[in-house]
N, C-alpha and C. Protein backbone atom coordinates (compact mmCIF):
# COMPACT_ATOMS: atom_id res chain seq x y z
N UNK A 1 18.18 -37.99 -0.05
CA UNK A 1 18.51 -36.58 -0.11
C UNK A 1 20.01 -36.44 0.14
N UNK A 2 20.50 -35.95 -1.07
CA UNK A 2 21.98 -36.01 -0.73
C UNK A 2 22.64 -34.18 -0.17
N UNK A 3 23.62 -34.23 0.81
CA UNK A 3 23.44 -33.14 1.10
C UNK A 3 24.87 -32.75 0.71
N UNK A 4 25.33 -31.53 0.39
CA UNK A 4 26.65 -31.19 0.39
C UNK A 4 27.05 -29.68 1.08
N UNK A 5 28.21 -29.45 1.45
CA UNK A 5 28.59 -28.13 1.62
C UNK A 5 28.57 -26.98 0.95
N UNK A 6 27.58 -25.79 1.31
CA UNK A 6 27.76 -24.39 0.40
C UNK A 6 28.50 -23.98 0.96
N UNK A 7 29.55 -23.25 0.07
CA UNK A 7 30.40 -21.89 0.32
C UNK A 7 29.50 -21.14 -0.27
N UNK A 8 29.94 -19.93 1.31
CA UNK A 8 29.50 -18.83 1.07
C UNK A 8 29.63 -17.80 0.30
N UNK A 9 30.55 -18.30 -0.94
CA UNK A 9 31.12 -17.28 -1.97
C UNK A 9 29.96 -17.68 -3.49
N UNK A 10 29.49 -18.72 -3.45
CA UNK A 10 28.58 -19.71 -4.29
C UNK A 10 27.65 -18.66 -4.04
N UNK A 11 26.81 -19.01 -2.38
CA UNK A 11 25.51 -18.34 -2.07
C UNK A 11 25.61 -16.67 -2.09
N UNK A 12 26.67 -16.16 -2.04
CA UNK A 12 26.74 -14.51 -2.73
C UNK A 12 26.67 -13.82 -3.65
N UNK A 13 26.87 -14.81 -4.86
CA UNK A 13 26.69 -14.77 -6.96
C UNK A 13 25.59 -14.94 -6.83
N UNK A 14 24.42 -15.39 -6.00
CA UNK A 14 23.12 -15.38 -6.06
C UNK A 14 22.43 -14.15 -6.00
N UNK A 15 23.07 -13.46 -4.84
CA UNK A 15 22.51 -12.08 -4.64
C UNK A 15 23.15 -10.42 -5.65
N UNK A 16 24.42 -10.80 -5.69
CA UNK A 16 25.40 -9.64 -6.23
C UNK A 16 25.22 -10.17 -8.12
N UNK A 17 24.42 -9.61 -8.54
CA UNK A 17 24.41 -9.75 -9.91
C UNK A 17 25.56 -9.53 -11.27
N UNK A 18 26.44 -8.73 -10.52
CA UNK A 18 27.48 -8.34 -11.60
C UNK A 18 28.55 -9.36 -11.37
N UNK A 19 28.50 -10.31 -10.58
CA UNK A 19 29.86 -11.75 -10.75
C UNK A 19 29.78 -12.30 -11.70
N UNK A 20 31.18 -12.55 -11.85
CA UNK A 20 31.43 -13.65 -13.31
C UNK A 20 31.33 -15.10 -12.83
N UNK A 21 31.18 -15.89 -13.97
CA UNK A 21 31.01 -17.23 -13.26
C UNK A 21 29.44 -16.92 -12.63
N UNK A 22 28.46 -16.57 -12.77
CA UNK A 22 26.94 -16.39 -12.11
C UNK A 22 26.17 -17.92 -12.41
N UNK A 23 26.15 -18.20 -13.58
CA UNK A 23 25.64 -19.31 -14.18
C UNK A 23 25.86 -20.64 -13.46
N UNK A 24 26.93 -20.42 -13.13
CA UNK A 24 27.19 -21.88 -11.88
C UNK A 24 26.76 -21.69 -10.70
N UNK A 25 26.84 -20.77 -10.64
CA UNK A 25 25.99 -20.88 -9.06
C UNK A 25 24.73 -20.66 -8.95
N UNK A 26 24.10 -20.43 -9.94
CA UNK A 26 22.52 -20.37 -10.08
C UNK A 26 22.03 -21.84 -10.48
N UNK A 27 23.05 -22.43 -11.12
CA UNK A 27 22.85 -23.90 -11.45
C UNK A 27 22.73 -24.79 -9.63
N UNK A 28 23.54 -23.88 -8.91
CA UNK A 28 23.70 -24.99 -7.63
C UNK A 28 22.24 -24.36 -6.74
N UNK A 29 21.89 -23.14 -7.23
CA UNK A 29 20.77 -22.68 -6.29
C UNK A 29 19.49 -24.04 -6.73
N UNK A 30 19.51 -23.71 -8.40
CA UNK A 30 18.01 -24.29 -9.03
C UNK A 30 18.31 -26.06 -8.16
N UNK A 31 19.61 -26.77 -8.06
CA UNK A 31 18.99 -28.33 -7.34
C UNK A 31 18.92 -28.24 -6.23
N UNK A 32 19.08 -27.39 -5.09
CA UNK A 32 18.81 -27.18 -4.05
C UNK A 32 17.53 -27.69 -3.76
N UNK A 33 16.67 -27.74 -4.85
CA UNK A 33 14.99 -27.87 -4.36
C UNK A 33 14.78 -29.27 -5.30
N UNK A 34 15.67 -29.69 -5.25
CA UNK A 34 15.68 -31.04 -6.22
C UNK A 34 16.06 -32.33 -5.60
N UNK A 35 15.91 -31.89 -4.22
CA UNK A 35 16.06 -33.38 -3.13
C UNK A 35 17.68 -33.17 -2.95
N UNK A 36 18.43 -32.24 -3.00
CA UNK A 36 19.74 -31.81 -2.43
C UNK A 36 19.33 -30.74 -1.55
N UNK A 37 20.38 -31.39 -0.41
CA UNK A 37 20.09 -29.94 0.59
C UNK A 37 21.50 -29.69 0.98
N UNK A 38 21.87 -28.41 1.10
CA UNK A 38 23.24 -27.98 1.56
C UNK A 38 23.30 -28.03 2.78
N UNK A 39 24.46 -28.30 3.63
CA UNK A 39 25.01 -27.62 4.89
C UNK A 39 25.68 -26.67 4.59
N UNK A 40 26.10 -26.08 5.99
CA UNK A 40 26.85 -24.75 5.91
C UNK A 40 27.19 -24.76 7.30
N UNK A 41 28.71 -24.27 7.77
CA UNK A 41 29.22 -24.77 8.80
C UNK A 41 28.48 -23.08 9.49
N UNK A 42 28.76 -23.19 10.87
CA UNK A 42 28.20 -21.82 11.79
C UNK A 42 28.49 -20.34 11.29
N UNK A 43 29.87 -20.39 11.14
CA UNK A 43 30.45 -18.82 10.77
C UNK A 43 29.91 -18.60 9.19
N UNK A 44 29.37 -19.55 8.57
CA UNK A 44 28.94 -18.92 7.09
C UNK A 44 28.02 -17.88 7.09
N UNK A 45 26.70 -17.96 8.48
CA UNK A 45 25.93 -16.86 8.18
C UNK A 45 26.61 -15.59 8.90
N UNK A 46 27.74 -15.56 8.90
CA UNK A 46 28.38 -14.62 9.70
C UNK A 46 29.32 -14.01 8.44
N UNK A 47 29.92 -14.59 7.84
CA UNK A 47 30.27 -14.18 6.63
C UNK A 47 29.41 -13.80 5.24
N UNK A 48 28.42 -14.27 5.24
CA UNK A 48 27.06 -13.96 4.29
C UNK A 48 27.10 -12.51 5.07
N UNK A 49 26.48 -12.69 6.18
CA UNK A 49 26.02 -10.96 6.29
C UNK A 49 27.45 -9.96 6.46
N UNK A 50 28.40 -10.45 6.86
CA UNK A 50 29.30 -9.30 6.92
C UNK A 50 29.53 -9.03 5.35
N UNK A 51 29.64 -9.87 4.34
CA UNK A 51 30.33 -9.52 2.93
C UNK A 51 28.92 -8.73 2.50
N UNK A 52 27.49 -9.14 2.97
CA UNK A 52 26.37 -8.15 2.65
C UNK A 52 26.46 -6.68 3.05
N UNK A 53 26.86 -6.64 4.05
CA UNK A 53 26.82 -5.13 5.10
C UNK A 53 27.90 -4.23 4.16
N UNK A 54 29.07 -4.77 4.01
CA UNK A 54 30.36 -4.32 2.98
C UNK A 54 30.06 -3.60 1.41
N UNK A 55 28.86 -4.27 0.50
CA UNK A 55 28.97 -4.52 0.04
C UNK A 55 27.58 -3.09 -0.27
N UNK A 56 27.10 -3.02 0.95
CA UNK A 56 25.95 -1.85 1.01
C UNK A 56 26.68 -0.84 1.47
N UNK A 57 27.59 -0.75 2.09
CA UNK A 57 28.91 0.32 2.25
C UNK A 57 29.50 0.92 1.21
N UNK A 58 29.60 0.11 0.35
CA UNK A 58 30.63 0.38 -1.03
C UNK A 58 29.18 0.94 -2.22
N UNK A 59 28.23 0.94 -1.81
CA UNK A 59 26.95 1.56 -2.47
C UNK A 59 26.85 0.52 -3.85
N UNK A 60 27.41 -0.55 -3.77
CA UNK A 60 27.10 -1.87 -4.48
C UNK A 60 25.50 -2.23 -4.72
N UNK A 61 25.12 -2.32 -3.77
CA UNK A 61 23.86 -2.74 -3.43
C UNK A 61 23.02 -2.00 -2.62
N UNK A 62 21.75 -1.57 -2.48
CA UNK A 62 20.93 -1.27 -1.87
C UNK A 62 20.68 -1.50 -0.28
N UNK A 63 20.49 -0.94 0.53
CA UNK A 63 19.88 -1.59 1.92
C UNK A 63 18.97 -2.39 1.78
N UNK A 64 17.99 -1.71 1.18
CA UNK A 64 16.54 -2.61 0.86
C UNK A 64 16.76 -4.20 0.32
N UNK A 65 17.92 -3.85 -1.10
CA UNK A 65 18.22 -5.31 -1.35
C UNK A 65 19.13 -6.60 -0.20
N UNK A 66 19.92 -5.79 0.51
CA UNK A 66 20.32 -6.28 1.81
C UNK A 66 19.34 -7.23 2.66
N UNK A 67 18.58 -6.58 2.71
CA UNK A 67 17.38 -6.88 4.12
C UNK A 67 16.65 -7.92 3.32
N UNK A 68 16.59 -8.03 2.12
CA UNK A 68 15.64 -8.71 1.46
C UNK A 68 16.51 -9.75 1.30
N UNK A 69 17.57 -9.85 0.81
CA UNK A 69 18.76 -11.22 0.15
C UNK A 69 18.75 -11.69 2.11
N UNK A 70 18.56 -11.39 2.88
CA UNK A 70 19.18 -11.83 4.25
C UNK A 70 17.84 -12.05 5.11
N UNK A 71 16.64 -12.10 4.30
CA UNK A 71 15.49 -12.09 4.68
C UNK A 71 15.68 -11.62 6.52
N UNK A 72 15.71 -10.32 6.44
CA UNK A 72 15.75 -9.63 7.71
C UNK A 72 14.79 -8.15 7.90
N UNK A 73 13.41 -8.19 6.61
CA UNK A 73 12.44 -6.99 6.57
C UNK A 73 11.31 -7.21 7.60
């Protein structure tokens, strides 16, 4: 199992549908489950949810979709 580093800008084109460049990072989601597993250093889930919270501020995104991308329902 080889593991590598996600940035948290990768794991955010997952959730925010209107990024360019989407296709690559859906490519890094689909081997995730392919005997690759990511790390992610401490402050990433701290930056995942703050760029989430921002991003439901700016009426980008939904709350509902928030709570759900951050599995927090």
């Amino acid at each position: 199992m080889s593991a590598f580093v996600l940035d948290a800008s990768i794991a955010l084109k997952w959730f925010l549908e209107d990024e360019t460049d989407r296709s690559h990072s859906l490519s890094i989601l689909a081997s995730i489950g392919n005997g690759r597993r990511p790390a992610v250093p401490v402050l990433w889930y701290y930056e995942i949810s703050s760029t989430v919270l921002v991003q439901v501020r700016r009426q980008r995104v939904r709350f509902e979709q928030a709570l759900a991308f951050l599995d927090l329902s």
